[in-house]
Protein backbone atom coordinates (compact mmCIF):
# COMPACT_ATOMS: atom_id res chain seq x y z
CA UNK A 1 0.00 0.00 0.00
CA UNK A 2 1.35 3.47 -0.89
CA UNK A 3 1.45 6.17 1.66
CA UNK A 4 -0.90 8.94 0.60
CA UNK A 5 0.70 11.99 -1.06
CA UNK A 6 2.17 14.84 1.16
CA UNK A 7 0.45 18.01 0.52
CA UNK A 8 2.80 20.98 -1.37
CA UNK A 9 2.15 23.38 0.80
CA UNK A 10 3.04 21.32 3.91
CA UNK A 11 6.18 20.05 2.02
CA UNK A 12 6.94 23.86 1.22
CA UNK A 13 6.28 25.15 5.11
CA UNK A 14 8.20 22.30 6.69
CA UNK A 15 12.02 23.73 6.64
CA UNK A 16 10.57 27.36 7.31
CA UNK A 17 8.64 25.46 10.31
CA UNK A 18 12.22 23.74 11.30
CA UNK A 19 14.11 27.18 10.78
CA UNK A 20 11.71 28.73 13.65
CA UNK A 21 11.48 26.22 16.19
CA UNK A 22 15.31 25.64 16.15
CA UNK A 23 15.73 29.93 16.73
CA UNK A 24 13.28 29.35 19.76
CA UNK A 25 14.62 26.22 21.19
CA UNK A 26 18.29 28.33 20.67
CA UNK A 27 17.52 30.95 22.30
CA UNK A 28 15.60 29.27 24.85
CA UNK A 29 18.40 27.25 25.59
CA UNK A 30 20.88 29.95 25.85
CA UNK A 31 17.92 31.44 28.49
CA UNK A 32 18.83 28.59 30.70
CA UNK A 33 22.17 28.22 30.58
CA UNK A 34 22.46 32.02 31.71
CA UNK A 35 19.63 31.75 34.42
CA UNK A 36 20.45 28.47 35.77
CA UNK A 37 24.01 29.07 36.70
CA UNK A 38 23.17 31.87 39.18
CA UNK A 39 20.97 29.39 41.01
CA UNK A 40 22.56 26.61 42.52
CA UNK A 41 19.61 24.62 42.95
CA UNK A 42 18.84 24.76 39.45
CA UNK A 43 22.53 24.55 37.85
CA UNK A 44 22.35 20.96 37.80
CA UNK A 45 19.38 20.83 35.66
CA UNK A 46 21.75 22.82 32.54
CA UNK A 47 22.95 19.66 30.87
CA UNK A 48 20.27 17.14 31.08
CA UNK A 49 17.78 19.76 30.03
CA UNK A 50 19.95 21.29 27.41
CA UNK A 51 20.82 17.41 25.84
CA UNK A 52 17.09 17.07 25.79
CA UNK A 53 15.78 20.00 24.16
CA UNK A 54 19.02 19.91 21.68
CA UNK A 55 18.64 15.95 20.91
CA UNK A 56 14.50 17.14 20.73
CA UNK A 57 15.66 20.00 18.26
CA UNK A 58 17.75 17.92 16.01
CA UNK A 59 15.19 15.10 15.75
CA UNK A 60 12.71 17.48 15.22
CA UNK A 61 14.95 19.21 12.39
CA UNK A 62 15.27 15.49 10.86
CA UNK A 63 11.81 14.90 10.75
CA UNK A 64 11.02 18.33 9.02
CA UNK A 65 13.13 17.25 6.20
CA UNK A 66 12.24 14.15 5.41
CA UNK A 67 8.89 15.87 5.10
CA UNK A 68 10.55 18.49 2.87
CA UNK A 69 11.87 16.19 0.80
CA UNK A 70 8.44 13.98 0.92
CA UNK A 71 8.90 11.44 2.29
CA UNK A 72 8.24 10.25 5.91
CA UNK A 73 10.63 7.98 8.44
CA UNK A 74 8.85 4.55 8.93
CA UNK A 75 6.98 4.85 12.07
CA UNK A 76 9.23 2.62 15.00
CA UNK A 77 8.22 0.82 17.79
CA UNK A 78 6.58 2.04 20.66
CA UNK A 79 8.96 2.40 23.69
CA UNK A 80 11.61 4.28 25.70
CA UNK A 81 15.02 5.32 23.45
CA UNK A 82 16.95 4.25 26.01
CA UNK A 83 18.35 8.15 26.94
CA UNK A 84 18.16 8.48 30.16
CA UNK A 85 19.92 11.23 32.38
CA UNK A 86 21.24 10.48 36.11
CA UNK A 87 19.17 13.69 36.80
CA UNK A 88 15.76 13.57 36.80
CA UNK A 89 14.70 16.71 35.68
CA UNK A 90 11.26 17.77 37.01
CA UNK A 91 8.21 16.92 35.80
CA UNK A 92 5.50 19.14 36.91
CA UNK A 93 3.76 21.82 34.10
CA UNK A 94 5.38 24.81 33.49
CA UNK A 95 8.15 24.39 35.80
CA UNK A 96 10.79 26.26 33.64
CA UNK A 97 8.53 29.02 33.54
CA UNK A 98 8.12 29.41 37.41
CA UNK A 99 11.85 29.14 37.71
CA UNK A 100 12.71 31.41 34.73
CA UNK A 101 10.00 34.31 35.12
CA UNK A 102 8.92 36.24 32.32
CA UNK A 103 11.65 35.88 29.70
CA UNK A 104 11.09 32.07 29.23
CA UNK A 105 7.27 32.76 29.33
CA UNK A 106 8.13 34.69 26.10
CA UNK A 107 9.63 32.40 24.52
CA UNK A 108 6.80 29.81 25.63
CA UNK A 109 4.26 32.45 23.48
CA UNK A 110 6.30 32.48 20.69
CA UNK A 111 6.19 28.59 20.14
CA UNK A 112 2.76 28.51 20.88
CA UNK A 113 2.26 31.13 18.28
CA UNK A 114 4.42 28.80 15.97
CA UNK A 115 1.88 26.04 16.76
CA UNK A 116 -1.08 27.87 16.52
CA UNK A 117 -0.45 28.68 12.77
CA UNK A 118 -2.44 26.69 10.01
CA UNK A 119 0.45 25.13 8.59
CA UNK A 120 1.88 23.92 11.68
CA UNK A 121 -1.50 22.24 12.50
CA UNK A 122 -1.30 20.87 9.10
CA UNK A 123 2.26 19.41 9.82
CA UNK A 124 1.54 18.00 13.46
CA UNK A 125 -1.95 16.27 11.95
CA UNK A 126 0.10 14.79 8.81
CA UNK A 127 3.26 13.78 11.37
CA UNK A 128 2.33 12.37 14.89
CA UNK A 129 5.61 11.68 15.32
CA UNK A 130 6.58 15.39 15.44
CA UNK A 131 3.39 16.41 17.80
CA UNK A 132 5.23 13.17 20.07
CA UNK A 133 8.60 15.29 20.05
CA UNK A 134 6.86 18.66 21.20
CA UNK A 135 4.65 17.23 23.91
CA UNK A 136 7.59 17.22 26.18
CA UNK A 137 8.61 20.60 25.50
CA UNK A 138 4.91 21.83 25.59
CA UNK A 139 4.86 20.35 29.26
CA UNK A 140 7.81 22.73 30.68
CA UNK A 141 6.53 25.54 29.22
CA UNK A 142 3.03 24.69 29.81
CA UNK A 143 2.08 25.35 25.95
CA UNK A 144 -1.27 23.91 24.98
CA UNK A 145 -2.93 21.14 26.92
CA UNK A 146 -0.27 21.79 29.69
CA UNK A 147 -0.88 25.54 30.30
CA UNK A 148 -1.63 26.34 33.71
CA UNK A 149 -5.11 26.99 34.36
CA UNK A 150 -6.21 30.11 36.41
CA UNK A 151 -7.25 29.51 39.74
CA UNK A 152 -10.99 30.45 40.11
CA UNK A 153 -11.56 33.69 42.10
CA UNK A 154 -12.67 33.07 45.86
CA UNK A 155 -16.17 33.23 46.44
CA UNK A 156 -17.62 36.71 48.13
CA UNK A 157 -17.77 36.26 51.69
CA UNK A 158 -21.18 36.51 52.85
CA UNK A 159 -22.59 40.45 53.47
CA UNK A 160 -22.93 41.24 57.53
CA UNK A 161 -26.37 40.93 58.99
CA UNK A 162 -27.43 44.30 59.79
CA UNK A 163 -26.87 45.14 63.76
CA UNK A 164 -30.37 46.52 64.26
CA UNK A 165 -31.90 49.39 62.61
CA UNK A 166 -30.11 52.00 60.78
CA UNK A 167 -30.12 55.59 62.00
CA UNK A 168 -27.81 57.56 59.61
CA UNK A 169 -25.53 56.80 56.77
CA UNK A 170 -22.51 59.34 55.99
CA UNK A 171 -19.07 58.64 53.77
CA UNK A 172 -17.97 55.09 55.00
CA UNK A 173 -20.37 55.41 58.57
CA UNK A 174 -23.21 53.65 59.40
CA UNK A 175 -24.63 54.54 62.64
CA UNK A 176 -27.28 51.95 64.00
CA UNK A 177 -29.78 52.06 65.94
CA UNK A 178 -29.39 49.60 68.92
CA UNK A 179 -31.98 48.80 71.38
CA UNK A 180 -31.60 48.63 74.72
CA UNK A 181 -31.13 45.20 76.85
CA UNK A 182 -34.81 44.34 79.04
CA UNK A 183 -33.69 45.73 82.64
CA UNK A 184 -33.12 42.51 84.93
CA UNK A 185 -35.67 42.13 87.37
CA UNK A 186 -34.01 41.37 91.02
């Protein structure tokens, strides 16, 4: 059975689509590297994360021109790749942007923008392989299905009863009227 036709204007967006995400992940990288070092808690996170997202770069890079050049990898088993770092880097959403504040939350728009474009749909519904590679990467930046959701507002606290019956209102006064206590009888 032959694999059905890529679409020309997929084929045509796929290095552009490359091109981009490798000047985000770049410059994202470069973000960390000059962040995490300051923070000694964090510093050992620089080379595990930055051999992920680089290894995630290249493959994605690879993939994008195969699909250039139309044709598509054979899809491979199912399983781990076997790369696994002595540091386990944390898993929670959007944990580089907590620890890297607003400049990483940039670059987190910007490749959401990326994804958010027609052709880039196009590409991550033709290749699942590719949406695989940027699920991980969507998940520390919390991009997509990840993002963090806003916490809903408290509810109103309940208004005061009134204390009795109100004598006079003036700017930010209420005066009441409050009645006096039955005299105990002895």
């Amino acid at each position: 059975m032959q694999p059905a036709p890529i679409p020309d204007p997929v084929q045509a967006f796929a290095p552009d689509f490359a091109r981009r995400f490798s000047a985000i992940m770049a410059a994202l990288v470069a973000l960390i590297a000059r962040r995490f070092l300051r923070d000694p808690r964090l510093a050992l996170f620089i080379v595990p994360l930055w051999n992920r997202l680089n290894r995630t770069t290249r493959r994605f890079e690879r993939l994008m021109a195969h699909l250039a050049a139309g044709t598509l990898p054979k899809p491979r088993r199912s399983g781990r790749s076997g790369h696994r770092s002595a540091i386990a880097l944390p898993t929670s959403r959007a944990w580089l942007i907590r620890d890297l504040g607003s400049e990483a939350a940039g670059y987190a728009s910007q490749l959401q923008a990326l994804l958010a474009e027609a052709a880039a749909a196009a590409v991550l519904a033709l290749v699942p392989a590719a949406k695989r590679l940027l699920k991980p990467v969507e998940r520390l930046l919390g991009i997509g299905a990840f993002a963090l959701r806003p916490r809903p507002a408290p509810p109103e606290p309940p208004a005061p009863e009134p204390l009795g019956e109100v004598a006079f209102r003036s700017q930010g006064y209420t005066w009441y009227v409050v009645p006096t206590p039955p005299a105990k009888l002895v």
